[in-house]
Protein backbone atom coordinates (compact mmCIF):
# COMPACT_ATOMS: atom_id res chain seq x y z
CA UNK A 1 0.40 -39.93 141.70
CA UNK A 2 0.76 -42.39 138.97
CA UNK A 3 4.69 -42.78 137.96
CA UNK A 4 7.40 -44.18 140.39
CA UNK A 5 10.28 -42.46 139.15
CA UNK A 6 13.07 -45.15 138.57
CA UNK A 7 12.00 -48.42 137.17
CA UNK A 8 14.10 -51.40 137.59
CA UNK A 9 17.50 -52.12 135.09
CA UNK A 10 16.38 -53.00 131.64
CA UNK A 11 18.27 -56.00 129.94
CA UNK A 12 17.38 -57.99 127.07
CA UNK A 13 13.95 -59.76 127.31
CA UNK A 14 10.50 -58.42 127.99
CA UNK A 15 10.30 -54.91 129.22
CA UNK A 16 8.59 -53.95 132.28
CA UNK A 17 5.43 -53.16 130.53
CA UNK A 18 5.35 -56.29 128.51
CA UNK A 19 5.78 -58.58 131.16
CA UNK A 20 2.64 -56.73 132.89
CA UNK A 21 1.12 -57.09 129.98
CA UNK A 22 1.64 -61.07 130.02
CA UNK A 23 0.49 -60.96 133.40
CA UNK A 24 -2.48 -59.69 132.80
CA UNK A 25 -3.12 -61.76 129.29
CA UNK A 26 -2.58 -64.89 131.60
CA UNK A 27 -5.06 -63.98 133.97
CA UNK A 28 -7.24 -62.28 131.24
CA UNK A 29 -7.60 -65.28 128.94
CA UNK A 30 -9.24 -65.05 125.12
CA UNK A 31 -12.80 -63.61 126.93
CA UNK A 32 -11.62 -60.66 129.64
CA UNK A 33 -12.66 -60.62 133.31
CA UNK A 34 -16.41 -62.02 132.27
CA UNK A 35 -17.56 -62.07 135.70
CA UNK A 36 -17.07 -57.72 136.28
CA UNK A 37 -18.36 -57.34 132.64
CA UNK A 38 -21.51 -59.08 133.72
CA UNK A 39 -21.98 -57.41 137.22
CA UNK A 40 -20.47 -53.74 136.88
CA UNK A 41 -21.86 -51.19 135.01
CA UNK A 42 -18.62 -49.52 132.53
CA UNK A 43 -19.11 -46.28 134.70
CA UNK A 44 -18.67 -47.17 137.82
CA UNK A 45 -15.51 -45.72 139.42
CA UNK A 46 -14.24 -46.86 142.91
CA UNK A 47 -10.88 -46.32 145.06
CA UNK A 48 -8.95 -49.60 146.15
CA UNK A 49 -6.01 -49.57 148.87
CA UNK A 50 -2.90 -51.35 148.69
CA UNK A 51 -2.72 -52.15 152.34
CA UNK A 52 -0.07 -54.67 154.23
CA UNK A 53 -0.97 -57.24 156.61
CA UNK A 54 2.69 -57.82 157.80
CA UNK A 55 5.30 -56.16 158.97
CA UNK A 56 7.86 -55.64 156.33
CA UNK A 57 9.66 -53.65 153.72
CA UNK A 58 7.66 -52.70 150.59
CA UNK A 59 8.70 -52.96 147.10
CA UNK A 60 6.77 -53.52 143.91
CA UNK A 61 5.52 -49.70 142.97
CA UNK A 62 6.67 -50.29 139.38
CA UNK A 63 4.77 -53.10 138.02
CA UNK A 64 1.72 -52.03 140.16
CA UNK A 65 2.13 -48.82 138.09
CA UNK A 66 2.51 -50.13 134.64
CA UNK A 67 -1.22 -52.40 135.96
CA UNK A 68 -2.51 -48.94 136.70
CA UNK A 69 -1.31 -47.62 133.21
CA UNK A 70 -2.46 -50.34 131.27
CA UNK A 71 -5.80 -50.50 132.89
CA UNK A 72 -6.85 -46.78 132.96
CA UNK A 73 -6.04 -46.55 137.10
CA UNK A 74 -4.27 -43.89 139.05
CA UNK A 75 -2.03 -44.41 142.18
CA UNK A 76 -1.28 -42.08 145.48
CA UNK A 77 1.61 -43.66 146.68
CA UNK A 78 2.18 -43.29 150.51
CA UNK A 79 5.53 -44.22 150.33
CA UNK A 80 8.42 -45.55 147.65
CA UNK A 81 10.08 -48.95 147.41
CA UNK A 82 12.14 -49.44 150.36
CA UNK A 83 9.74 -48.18 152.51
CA UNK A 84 9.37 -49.89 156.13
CA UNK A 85 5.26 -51.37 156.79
CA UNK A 86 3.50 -52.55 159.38
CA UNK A 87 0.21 -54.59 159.51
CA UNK A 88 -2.36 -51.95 158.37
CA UNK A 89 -0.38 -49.80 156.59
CA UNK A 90 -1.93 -48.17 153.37
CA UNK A 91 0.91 -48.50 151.19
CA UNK A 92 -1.17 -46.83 148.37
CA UNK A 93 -4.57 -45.53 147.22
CA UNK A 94 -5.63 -46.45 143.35
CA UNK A 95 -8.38 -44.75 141.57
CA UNK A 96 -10.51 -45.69 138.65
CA UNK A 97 -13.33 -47.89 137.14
CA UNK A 98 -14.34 -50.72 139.22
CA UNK A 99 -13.72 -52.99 136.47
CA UNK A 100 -10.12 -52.43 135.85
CA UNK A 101 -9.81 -52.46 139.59
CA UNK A 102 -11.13 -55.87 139.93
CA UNK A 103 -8.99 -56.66 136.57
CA UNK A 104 -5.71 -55.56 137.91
CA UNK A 105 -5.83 -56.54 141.66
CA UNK A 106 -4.38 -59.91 141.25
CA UNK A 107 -1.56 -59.17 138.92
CA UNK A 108 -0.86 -56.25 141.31
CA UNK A 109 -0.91 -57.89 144.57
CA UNK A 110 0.88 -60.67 142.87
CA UNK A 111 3.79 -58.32 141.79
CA UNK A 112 4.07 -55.96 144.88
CA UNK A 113 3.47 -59.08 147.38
CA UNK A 114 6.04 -61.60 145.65
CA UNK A 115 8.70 -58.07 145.39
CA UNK A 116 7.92 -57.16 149.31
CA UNK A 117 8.71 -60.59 150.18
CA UNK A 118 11.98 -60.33 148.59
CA UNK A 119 12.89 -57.16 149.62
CA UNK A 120 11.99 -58.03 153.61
CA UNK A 121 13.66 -60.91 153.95
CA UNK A 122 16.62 -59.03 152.17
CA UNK A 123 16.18 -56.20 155.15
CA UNK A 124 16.80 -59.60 157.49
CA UNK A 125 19.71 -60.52 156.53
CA UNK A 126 21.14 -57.15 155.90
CA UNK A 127 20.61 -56.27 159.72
CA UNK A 128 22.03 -59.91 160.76
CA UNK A 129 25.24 -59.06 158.43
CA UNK A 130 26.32 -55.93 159.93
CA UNK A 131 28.88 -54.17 157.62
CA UNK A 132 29.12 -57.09 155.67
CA UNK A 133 27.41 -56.51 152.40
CA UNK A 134 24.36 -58.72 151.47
CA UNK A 135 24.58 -59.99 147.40
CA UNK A 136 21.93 -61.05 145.80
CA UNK A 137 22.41 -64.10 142.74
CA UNK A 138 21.04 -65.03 139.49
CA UNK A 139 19.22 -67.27 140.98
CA UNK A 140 16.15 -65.40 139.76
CA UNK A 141 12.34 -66.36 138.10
CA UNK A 142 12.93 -66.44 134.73
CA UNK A 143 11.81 -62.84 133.19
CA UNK A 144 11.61 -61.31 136.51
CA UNK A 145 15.54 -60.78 137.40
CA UNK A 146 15.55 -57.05 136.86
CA UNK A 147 12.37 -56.65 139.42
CA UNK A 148 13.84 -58.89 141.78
CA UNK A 149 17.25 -57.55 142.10
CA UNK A 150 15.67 -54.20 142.40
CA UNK A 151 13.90 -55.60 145.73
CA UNK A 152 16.91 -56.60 147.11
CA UNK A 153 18.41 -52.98 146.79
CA UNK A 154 15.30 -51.94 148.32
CA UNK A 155 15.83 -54.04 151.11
CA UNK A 156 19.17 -52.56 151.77
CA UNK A 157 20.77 -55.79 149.58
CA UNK A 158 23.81 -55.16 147.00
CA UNK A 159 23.07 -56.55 143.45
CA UNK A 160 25.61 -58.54 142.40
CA UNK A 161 25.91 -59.83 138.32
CA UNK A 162 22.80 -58.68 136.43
CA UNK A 163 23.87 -61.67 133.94
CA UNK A 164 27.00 -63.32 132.15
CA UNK A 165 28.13 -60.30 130.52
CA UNK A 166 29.05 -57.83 133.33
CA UNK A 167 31.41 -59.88 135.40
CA UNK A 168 33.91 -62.76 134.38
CA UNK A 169 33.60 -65.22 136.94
CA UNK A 170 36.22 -68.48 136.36
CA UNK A 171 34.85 -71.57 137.71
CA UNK A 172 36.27 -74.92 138.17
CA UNK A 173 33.90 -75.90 134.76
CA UNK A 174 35.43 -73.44 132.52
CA UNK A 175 38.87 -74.79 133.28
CA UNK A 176 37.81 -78.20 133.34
CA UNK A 177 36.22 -78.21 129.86
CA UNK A 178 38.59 -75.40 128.23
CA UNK A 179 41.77 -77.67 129.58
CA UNK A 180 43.47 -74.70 130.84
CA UNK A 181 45.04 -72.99 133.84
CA UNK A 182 43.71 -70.57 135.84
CA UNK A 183 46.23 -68.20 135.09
CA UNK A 184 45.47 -68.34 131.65
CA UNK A 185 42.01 -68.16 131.73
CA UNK A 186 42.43 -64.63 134.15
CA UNK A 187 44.91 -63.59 131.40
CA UNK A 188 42.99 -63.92 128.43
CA UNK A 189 40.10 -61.91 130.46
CA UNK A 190 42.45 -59.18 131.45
CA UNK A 191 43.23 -58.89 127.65
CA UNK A 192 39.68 -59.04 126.42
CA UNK A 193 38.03 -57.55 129.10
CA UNK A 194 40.29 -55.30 130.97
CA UNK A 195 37.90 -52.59 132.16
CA UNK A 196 35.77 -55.95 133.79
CA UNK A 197 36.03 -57.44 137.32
CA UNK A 198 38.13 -60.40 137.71
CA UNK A 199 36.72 -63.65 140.12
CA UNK A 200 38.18 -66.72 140.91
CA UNK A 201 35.90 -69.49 142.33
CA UNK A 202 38.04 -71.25 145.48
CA UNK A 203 36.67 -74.46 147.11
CA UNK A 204 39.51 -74.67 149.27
CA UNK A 205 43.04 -72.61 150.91
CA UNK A 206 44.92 -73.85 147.42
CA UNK A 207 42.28 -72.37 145.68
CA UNK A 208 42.34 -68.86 147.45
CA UNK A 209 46.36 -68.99 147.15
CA UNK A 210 45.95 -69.62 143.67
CA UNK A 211 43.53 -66.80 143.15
CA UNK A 212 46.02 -64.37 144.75
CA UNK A 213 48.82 -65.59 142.45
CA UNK A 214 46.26 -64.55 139.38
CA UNK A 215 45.67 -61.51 141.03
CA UNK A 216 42.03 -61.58 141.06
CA UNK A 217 39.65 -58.92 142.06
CA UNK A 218 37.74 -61.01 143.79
CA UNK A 219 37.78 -64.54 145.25
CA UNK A 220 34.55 -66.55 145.68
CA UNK A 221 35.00 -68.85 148.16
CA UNK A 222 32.61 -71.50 147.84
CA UNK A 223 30.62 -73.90 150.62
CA UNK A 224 33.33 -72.98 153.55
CA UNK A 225 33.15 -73.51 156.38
CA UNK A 226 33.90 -70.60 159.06
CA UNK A 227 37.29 -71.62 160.02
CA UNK A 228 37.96 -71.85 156.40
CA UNK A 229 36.55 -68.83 156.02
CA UNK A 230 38.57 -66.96 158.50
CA UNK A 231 42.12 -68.45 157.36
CA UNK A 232 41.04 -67.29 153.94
CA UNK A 233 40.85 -63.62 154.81
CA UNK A 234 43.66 -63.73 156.85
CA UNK A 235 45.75 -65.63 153.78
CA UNK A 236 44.11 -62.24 151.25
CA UNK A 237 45.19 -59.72 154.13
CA UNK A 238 43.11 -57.05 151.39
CA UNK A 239 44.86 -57.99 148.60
CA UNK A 240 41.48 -59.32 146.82
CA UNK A 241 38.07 -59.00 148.16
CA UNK A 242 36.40 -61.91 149.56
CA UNK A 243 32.50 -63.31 148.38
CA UNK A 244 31.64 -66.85 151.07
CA UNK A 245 28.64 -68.44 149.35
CA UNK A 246 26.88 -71.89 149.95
CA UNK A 247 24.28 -72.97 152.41
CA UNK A 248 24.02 -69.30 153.80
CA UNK A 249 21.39 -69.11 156.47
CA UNK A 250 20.00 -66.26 158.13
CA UNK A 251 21.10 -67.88 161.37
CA UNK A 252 24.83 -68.19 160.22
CA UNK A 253 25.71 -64.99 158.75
CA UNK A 254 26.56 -62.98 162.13
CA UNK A 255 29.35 -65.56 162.68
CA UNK A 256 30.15 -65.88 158.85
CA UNK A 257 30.35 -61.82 158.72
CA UNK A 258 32.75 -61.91 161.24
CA UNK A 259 35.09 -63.97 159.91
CA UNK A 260 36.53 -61.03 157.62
CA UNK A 261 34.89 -61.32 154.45
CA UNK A 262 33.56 -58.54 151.99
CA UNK A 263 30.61 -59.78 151.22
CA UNK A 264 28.13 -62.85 151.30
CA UNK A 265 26.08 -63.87 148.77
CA UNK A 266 22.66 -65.52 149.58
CA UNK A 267 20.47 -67.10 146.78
CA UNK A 268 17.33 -67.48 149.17
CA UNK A 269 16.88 -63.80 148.56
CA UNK A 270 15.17 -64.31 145.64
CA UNK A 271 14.56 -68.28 145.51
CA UNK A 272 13.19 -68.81 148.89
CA UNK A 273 11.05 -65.37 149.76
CA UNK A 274 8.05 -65.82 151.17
CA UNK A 275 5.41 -63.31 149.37
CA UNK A 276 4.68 -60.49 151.76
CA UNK A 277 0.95 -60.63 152.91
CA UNK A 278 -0.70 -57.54 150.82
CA UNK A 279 -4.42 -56.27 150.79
CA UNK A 280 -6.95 -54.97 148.34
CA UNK A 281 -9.91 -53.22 149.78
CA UNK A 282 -12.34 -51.87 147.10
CA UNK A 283 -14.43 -49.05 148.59
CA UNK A 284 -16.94 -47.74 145.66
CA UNK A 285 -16.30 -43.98 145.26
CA UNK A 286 -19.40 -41.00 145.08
């Protein structure tokens, strides 16, 4: 019952709990949940279940347990993030007064449904990719990137930068507006930073060749095509690991995994999941 064990990577920014906590101030207002103050009596308990109405992968557990925290409720968790569902499964059974029930069931099935939605479509693409790993971006609602990259994982997705600061990533901008090379930019990294992954951005062949002569870690070879894609691994031959990006569709990525890349990095993860369809059936308890 109750915790979930791990909760998602903390960064800077609001915590777990306090971004539950603006959750439920935004949907809480300046006067509370008026209309269960009005029509439930303070002690009457019920039990609620977190059922799904889709197939899918579930993720979520953590916020729903910091709503359960905050509002007096206790969980029995059926099963963990990462966990497969299918229409009608009771992902969960939470316990407590009515009221908070009726508080919190928004905020939780807004949490756990947006999270499952991520994490299944992840689970998609992961199966169409094979080998191939599946990154995630930071292409991530603002406040929520820590949540949402922890769906991914739980969809069998590899997170990719948390942020700025755990990866140096040169793009054409950074040499454009520092007026320097590329090797010079991957040299002053190496010197400031040399216990951090080194990637190149590539738009084209030159661009891989010139990432290889830098002796990146990593190329990212950006809006390819698969041909392009193809001659670029066979140009690396291992020496650097490949990352194609741009206009990645779940319909493309069998052919784009087997062109030899390491990895493929697909912003709809997180920018384009559809929530996953999540009930809240109130039974009031003896």
């Amino acid at each position: 019952m109750g915790s979930c064990g791990a909760r998602p990577h903390a960064r800077a920014g609001l915590s777990l709990d306090a971004l539950v906590a603006a959750a439920l101030a935004e949907d809480l207002g300046e006067g509370g949940d008026i209309t269960s103050e009005v029509v439930l009596s303070a002690d009457l308990y019920a039990t609620a279940q977190l059922r799904s109405r889709q197939d899918g992968v579930f993720a979520g557990r953590a916020p729903a347990d910091s709503v359960c925290s905050t509002l007096g409720l206790v969980a029995d968790w059926h099963l963990d993030d990462g966990g497969l569902v299918r229409a009608g499964t009771v992902v969960a059974e939470i316990s407590g007064p009515a009221r908070g029930l009726l508080t919190g069931e928004r905020t939780i099935l807004n949490f756990a449904g947006r999270l499952s939605g991520i994490a299944s479509l992840t689970a998609r693409f992961v199966e169409a990719a094979g080998d191939v790993a599946i990154l995630d971006t930071r292409k991530t609602t603002p406040g929520w990137r820590a949540l949402e990259k922890a769906a991914v994982a739980a969809g069998g997705g590899t997170n990719h930068r948390m942020g700025l600061d755990d990866r140096v990533l040169v793009k054409d901008n950074h040499l454009a507006l520092a007026g320097a090379s590329l090797a010079d930019a991957v040299s002053a990294a190496r010197d400031r930073y040399p216990d951090v992954l080194v990637q190149v951005e590539a738009d084209d062949l030159a661009g891989v060749e010139a990432g290889l002569q830098v002796e990146a870690d990593w190329i990212l070879l950006d809006n390819m095509d698969n041909a392009q894609l193809r001659e670029a691994a066979r140009l690396v031959d291992g020496a650097a690991k490949l990352e194609a990006s741009g206009n990645m569709t779940l319909e493309r990525i069998p052919d784009v995994a087997a062109t030899g890349v390491d990895a493929i990095s697909v912003g709809a993860l997180t920018h384009s999941a559809i929530s996953l369809d999540l009930g809240f059936d109130i039974d009031a308890a003896a």
